[in-house]
N, C-alpha and C. Protein backbone atom coordinates (compact mmCIF):
# COMPACT_ATOMS: atom_id res chain seq x y z
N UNK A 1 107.42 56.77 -34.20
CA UNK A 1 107.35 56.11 -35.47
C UNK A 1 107.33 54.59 -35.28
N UNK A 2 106.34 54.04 -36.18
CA UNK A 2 106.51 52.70 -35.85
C UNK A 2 106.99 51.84 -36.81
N UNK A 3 108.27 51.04 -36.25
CA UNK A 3 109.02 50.22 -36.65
C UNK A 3 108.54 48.81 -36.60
N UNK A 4 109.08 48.22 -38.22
CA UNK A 4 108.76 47.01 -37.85
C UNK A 4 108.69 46.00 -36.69
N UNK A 5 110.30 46.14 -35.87
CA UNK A 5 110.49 45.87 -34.65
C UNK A 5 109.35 46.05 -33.46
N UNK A 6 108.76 47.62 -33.67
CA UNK A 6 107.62 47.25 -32.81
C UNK A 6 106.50 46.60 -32.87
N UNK A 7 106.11 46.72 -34.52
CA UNK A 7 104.72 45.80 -34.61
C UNK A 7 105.20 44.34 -34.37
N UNK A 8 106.21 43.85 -34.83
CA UNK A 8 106.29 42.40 -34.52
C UNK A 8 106.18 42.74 -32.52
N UNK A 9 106.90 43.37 -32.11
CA UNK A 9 107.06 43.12 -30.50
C UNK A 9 105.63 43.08 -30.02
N UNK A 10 105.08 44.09 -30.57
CA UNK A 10 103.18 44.22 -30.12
C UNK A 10 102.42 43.34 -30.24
N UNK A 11 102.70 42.74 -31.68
CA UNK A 11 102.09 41.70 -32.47
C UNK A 11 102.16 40.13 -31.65
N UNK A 12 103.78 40.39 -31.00
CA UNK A 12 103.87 38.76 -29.69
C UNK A 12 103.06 39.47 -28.80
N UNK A 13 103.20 39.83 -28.51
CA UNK A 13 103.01 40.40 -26.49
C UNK A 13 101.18 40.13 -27.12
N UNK A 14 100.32 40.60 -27.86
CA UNK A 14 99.61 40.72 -28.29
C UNK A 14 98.67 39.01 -28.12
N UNK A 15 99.58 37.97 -28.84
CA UNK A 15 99.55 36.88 -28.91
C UNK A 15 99.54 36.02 -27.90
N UNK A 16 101.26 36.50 -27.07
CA UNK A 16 100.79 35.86 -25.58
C UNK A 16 100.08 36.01 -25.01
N UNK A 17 99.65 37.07 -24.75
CA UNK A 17 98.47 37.40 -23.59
C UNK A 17 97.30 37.02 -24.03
N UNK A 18 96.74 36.86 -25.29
CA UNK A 18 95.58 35.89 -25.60
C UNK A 18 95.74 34.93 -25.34
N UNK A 19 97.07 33.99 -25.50
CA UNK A 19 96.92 32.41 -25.23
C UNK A 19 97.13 32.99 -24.18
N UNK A 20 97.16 33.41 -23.08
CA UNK A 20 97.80 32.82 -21.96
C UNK A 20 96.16 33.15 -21.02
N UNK A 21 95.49 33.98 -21.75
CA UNK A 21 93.91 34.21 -20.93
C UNK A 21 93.19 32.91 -21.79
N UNK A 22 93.58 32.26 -22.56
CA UNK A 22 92.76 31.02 -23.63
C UNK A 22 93.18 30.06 -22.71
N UNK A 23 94.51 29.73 -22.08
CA UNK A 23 95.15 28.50 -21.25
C UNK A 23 94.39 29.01 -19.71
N UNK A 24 94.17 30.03 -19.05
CA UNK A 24 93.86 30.28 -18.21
C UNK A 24 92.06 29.99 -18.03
N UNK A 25 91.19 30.40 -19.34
CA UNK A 25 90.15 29.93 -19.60
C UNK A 25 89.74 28.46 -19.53
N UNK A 26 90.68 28.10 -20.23
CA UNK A 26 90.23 26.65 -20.52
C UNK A 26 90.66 25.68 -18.78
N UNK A 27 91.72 26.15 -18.42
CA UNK A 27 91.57 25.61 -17.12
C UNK A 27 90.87 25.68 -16.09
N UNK A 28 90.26 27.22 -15.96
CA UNK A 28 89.44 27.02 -14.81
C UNK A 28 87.86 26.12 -15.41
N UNK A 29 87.86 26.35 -16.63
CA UNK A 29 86.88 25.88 -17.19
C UNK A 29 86.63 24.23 -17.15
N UNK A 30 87.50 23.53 -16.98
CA UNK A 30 88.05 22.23 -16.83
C UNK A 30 87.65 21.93 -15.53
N UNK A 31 87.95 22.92 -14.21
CA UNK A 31 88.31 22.48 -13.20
C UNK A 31 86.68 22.76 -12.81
N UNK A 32 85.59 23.19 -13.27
CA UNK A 32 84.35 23.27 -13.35
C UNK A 32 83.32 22.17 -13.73
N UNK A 33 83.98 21.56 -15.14
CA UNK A 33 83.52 20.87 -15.37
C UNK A 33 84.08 19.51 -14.72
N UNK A 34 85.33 19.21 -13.97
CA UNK A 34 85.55 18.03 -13.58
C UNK A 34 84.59 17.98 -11.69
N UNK A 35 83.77 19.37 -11.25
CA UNK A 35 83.07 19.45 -10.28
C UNK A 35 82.21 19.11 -10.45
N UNK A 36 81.42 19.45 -11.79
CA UNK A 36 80.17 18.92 -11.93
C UNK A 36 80.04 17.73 -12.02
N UNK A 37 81.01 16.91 -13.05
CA UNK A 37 81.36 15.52 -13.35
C UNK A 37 81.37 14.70 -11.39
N UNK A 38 82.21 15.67 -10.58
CA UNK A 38 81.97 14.81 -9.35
C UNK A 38 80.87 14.57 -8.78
N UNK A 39 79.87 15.55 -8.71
CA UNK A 39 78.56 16.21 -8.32
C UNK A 39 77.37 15.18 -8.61
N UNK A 40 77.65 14.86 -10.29
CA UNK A 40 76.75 14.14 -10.84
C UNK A 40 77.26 12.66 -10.36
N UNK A 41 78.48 11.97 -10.32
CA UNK A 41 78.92 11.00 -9.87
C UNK A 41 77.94 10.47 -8.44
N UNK A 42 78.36 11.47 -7.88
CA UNK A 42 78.30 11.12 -6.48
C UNK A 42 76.29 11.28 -6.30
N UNK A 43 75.36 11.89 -7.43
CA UNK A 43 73.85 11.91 -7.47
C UNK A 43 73.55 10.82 -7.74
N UNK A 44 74.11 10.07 -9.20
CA UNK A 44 73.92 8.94 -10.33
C UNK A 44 73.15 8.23 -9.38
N UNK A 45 73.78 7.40 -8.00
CA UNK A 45 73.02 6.22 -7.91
C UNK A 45 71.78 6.18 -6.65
N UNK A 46 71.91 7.79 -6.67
CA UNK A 46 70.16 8.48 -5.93
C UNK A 46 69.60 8.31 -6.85
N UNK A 47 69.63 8.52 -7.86
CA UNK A 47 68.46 8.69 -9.03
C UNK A 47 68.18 7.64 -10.25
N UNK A 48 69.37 6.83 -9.77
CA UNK A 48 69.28 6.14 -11.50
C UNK A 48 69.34 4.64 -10.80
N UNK A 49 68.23 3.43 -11.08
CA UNK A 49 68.72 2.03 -10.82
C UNK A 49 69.67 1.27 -11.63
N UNK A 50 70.73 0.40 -11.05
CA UNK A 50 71.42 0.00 -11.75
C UNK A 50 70.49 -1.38 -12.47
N UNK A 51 71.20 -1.56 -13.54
CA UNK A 51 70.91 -2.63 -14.45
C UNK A 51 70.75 -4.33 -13.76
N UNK A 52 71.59 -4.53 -12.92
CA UNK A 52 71.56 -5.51 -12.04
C UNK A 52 70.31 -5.47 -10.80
N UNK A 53 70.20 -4.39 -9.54
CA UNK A 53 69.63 -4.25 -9.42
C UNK A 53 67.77 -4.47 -9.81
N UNK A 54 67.56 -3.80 -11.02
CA UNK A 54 66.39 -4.06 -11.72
C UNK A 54 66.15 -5.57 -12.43
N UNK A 55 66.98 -5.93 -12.97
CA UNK A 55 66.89 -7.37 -13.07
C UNK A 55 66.27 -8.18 -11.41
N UNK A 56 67.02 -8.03 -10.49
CA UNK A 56 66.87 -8.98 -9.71
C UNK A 56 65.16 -8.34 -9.01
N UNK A 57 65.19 -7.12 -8.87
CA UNK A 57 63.35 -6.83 -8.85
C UNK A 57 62.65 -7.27 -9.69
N UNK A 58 62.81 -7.18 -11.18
CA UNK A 58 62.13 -7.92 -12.17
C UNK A 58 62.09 -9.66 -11.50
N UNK A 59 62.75 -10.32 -11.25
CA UNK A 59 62.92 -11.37 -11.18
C UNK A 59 62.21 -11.71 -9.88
N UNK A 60 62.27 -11.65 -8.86
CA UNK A 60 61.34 -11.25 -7.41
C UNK A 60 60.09 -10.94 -8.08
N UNK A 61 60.14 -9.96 -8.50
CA UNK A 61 58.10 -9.46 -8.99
C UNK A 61 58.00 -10.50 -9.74
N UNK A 62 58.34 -11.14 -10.64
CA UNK A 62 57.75 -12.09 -11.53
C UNK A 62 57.70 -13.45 -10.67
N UNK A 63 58.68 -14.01 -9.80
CA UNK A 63 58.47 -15.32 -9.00
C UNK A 63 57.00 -15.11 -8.04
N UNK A 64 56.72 -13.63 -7.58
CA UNK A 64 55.74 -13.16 -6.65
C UNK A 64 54.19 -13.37 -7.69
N UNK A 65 54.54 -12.63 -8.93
CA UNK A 65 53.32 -13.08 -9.79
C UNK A 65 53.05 -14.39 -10.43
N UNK A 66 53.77 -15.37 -10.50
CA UNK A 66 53.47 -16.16 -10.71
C UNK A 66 53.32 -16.92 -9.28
N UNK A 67 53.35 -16.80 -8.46
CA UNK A 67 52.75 -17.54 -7.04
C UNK A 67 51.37 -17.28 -7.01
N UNK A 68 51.27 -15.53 -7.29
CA UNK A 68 49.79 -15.53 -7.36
C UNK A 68 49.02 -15.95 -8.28
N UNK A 69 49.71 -15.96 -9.36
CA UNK A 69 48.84 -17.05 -10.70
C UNK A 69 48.79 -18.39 -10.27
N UNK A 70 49.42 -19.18 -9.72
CA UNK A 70 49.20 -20.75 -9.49
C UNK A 70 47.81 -20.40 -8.30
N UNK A 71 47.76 -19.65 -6.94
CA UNK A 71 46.72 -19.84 -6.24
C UNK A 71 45.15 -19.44 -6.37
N UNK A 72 45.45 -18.49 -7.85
CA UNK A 72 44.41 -18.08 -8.96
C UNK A 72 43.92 -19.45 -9.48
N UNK A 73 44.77 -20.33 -10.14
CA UNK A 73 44.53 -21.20 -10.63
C UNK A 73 43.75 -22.55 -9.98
N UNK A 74 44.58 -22.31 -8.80
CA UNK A 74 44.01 -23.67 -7.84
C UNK A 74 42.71 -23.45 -7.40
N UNK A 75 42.57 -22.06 -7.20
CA UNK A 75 41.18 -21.67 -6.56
C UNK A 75 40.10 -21.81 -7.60
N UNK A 76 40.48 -21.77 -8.97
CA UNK A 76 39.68 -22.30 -10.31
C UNK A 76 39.08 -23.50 -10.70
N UNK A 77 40.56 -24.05 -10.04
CA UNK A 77 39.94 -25.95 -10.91
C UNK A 77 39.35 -26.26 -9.38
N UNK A 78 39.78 -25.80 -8.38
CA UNK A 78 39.04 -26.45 -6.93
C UNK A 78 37.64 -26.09 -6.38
């Protein structure tokens, strides 16, 4: 016969063991996503130029094109 006593007892045990597979979920789940987070860290600067970087190529290619525009030029008026 079932007593209140047991549905409440079923009703925890019931409860814990969901949170405790929800806390168990969410951690390994965490510890997955803080791998990938390293993974991608450690790719980022194979694949991606930094902002500084590209500036100072921008800046090089443009001193380089304008060298070749002045000997464009000289070779024009000369």
């Amino acid at each position: 016969m079932l007593t209140l006593e047991n549905i409440i007892n079923t009703s925890v045990a019931t409860i814990i063991t969901a949170t405790g597979w929800l806390i168990k979920k969410l951690h390994s789940d965490m510890g997955r996503l803080r791998e990938e987070f390293h993974d991608m860290e450690i790719k980022l600067p194979e694949k991606y130029l930094m902002k500084s970087d590209f500036k100072e190529f921008k800046n090089e290619l443009f001193a380089r094109l304008d060298r070749i525009e002045g000997k464009i030029e000289r070779r024009l008026e000369g």
